[in-house]
C-alpha atoms as a PDB file:
ATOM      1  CA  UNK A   1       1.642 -23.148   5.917  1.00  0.00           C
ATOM      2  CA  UNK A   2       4.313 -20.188   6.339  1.00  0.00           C
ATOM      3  CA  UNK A   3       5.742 -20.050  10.194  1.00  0.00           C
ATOM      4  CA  UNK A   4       5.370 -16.828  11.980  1.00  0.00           C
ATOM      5  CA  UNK A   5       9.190 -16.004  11.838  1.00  0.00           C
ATOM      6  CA  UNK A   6       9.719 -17.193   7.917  1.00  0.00           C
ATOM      7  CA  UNK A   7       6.415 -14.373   7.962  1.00  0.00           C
ATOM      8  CA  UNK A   8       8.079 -11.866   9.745  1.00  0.00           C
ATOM      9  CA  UNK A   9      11.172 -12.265   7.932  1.00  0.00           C
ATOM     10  CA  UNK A  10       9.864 -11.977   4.463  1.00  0.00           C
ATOM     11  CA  UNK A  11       7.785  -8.672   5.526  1.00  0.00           C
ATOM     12  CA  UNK A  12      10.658  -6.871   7.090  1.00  0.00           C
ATOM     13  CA  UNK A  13      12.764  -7.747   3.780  1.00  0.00           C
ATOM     14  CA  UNK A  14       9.407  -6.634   1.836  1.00  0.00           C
ATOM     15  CA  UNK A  15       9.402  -3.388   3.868  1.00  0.00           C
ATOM     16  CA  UNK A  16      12.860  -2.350   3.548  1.00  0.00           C
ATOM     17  CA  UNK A  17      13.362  -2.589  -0.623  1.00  0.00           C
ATOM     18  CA  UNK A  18       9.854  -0.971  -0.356  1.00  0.00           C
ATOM     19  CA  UNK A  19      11.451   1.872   1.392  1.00  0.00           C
ATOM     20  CA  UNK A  20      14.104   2.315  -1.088  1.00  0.00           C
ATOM     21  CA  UNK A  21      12.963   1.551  -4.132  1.00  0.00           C
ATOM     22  CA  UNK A  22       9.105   3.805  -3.775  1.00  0.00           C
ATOM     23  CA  UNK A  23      12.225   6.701  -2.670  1.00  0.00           C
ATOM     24  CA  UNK A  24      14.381   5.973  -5.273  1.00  0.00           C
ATOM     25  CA  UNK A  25      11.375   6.157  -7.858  1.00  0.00           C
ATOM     26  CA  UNK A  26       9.662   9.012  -6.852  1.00  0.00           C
ATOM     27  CA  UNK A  27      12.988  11.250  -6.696  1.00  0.00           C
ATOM     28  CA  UNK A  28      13.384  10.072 -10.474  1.00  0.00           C
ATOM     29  CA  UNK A  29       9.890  10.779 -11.478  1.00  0.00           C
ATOM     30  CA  UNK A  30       9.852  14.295  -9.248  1.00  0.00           C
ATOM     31  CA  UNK A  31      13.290  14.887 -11.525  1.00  0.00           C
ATOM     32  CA  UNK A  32      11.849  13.644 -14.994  1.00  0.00           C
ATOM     33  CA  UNK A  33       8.649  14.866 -14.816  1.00  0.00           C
ATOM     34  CA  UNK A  34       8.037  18.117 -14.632  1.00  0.00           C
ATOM     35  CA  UNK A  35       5.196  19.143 -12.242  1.00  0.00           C
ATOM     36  CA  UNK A  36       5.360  15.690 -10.449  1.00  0.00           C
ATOM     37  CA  UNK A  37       4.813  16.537  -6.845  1.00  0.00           C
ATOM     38  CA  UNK A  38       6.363  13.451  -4.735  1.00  0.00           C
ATOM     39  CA  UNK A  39       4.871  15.313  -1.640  1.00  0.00           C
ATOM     40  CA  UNK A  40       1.445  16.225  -2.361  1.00  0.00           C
ATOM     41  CA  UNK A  41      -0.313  15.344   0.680  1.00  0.00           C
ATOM     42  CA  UNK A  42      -3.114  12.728   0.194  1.00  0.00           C
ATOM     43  CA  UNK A  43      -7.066  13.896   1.291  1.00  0.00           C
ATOM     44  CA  UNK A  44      -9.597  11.975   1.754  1.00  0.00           C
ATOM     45  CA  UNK A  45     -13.379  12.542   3.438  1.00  0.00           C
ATOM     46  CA  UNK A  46     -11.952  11.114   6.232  1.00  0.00           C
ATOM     47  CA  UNK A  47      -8.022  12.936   6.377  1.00  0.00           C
ATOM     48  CA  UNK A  48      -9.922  16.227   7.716  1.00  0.00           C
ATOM     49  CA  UNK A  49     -11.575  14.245  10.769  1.00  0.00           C
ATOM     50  CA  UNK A  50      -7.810  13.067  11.915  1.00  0.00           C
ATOM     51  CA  UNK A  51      -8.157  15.888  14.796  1.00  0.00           C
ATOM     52  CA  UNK A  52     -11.877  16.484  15.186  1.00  0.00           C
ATOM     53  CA  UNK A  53     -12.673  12.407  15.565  1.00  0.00           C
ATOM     54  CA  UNK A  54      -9.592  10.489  15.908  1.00  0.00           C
ATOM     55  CA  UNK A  55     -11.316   7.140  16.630  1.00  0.00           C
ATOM     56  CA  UNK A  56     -13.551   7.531  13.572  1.00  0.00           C
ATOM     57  CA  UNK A  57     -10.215   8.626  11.269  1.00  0.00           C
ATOM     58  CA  UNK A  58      -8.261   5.825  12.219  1.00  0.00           C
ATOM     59  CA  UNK A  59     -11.438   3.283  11.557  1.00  0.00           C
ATOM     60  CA  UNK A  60     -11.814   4.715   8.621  1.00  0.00           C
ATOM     61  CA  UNK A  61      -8.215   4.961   7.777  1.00  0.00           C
ATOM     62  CA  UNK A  62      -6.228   2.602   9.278  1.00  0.00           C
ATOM     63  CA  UNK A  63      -8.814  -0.499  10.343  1.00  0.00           C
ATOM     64  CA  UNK A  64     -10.957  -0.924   7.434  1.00  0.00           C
ATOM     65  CA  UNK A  65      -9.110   0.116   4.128  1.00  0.00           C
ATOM     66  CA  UNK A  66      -6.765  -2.632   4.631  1.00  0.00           C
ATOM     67  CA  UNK A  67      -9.279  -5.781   4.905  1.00  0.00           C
ATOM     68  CA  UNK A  68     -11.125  -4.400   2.495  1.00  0.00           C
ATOM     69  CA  UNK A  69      -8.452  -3.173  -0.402  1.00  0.00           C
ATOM     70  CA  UNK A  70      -6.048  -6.709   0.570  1.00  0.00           C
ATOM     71  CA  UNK A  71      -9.635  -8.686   0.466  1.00  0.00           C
ATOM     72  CA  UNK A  72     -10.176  -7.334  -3.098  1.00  0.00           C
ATOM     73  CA  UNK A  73      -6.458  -6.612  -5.051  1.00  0.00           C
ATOM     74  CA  UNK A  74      -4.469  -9.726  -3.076  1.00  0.00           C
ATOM     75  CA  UNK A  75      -7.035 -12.220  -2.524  1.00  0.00           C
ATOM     76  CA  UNK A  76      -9.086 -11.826  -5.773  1.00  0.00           C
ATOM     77  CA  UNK A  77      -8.064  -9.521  -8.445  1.00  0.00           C
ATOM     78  CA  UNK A  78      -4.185 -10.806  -8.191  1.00  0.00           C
ATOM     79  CA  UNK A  79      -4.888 -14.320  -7.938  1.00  0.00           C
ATOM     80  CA  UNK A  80      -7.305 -14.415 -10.715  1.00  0.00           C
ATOM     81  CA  UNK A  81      -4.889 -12.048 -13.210  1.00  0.00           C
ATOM     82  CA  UNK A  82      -2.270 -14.288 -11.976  1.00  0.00           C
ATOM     83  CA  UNK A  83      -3.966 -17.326 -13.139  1.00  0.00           C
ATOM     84  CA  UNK A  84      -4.185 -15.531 -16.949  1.00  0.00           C
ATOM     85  CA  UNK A  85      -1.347 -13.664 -17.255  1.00  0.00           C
ATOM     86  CA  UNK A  86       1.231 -15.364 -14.725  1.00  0.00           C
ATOM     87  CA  UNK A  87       2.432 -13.947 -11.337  1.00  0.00           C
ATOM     88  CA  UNK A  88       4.566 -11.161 -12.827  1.00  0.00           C
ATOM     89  CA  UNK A  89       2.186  -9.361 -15.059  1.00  0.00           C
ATOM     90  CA  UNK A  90      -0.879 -10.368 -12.621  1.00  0.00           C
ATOM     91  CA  UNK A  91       1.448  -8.686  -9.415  1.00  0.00           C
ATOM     92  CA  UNK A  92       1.943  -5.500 -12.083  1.00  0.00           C
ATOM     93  CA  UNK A  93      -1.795  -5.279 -13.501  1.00  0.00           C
ATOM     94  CA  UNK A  94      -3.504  -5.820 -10.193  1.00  0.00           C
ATOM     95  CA  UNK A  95      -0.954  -3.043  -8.398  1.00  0.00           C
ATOM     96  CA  UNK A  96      -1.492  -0.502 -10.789  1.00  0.00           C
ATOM     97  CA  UNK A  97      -5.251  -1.006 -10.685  1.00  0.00           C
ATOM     98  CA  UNK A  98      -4.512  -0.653  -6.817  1.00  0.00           C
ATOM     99  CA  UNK A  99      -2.195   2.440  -7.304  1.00  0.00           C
ATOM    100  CA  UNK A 100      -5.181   3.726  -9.657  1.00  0.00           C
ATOM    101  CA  UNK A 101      -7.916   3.143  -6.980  1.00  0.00           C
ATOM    102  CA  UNK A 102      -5.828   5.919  -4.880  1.00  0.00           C
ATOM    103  CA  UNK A 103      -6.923   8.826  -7.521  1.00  0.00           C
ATOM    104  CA  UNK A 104      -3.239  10.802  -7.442  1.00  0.00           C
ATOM    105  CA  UNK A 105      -0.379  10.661  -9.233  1.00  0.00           C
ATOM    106  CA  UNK A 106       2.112  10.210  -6.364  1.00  0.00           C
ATOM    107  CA  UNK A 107      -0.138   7.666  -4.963  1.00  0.00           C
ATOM    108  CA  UNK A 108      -0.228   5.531  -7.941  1.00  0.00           C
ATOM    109  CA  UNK A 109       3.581   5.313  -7.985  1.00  0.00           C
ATOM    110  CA  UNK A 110       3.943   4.538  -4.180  1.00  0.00           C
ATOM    111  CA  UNK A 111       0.647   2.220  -3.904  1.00  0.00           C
ATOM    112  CA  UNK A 112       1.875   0.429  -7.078  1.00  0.00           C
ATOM    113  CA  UNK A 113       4.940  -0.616  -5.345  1.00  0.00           C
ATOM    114  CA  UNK A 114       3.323  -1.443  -2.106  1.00  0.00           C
ATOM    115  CA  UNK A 115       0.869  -3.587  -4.134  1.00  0.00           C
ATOM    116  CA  UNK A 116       3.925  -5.151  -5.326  1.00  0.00           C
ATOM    117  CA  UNK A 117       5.054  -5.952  -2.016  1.00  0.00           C
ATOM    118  CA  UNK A 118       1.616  -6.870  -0.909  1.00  0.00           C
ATOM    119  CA  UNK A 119       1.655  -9.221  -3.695  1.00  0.00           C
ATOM    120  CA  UNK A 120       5.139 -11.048  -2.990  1.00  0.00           C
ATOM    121  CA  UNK A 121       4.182 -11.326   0.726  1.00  0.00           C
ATOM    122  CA  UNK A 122       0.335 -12.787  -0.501  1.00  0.00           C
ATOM    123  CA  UNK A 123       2.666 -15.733  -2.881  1.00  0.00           C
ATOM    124  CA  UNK A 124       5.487 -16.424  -0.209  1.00  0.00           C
ATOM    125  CA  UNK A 125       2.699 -16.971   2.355  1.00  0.00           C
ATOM    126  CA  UNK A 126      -0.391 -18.055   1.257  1.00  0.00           C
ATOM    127  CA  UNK A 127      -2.429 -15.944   3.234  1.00  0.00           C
ATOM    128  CA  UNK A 128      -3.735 -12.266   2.819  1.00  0.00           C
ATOM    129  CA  UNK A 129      -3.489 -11.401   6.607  1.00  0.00           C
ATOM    130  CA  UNK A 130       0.350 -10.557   6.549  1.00  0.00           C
ATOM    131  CA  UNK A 131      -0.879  -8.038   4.139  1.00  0.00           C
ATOM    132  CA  UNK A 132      -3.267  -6.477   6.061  1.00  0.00           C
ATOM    133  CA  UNK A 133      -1.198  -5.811   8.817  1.00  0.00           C
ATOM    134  CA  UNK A 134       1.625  -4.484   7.050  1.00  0.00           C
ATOM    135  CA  UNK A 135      -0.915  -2.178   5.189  1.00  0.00           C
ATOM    136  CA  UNK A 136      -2.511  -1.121   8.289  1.00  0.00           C
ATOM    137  CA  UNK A 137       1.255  -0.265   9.471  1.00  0.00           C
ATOM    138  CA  UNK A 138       1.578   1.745   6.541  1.00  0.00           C
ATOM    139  CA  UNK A 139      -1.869   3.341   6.675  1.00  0.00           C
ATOM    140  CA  UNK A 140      -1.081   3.980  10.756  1.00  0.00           C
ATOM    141  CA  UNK A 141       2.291   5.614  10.119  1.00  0.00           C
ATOM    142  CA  UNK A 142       0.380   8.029   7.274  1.00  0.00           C
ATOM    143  CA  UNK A 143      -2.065   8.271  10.373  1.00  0.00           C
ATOM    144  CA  UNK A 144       0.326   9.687  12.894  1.00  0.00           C
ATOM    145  CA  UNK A 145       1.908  11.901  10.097  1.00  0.00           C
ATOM    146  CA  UNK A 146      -1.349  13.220   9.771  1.00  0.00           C
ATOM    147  CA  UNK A 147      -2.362  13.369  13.631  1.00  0.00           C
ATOM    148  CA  UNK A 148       0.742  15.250  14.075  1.00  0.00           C
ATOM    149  CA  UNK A 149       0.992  17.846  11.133  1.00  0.00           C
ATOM    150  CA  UNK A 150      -1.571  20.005  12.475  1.00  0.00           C
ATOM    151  CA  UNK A 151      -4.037  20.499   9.074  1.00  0.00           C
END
């Protein structure tokens, strides 16, 4: 068993060389690549209904993604790559198959290395559930982007 502050203190670390490093790597790629677009906005069936049925949107985009993608990726597809291939390779195959599930190329780089956080939270604690909330975080801060840009 992990404590709720030894929790707390390994997302916030988690979350902040998230920050930078997903930055740091899509400035690279957006510089090495050409035609990479760091920026291009994610859509979704549901992205459209952020303004027409808010409750609905952030169901389908903040509530149920995360129990569903952290049931699958962190508590079976990591463990059981982990088990063959060791915790590094299993944290990189299972977050690229999570970047991949996301369809775009800017996605794959920033969900790859949120699955990567997602799976060093899932092996300091034990548990999937600090995972889910820090995804539904991330998935309610792309919510309010969304709420608030207007399209």
């Amino acid at each position: 068993r992990v404590g709720i502050l030894k929790t707390v203190a390994y997302v916030l670390v988690a979350v902040i060389g998230f920050v930078f490093i997903a930055d740091a790597l899509l400035v690279a790629l957006q510089a090495l690549v050409p035609g990479f677009d760091a920026n291009q906005p994610q859509t979704n069936d549901f992205t459209g209904a952020v303004h027409t049925h808010q409750g609905l949107a952030l169901l389908a985009l903040v509530i149920v993604p995360p129990i569903f993608e952290e049931t699958i990726f962190r508590g079976f597809v990591f463990p059981a790559l982990a088990k063959r291939t060791g915790l590094v390779w299993g944290a990189i195959f299972s977050s690229a198959l999570f970047g991949l599930a996301h369809g775009q190329a800017n996605l794959f780089v920033y969900t790859m290395i949120l699955g990567l956080v997602l799976c060093f939270i899932y092996v300091r604690t034990k548990s999937i559930v600090p995972g889910i909330i820090l995804h539904m975080l991330n998935n309610f801060l792309a919510f309010i982007v969304l709420a608030g840009s207007g399209k």
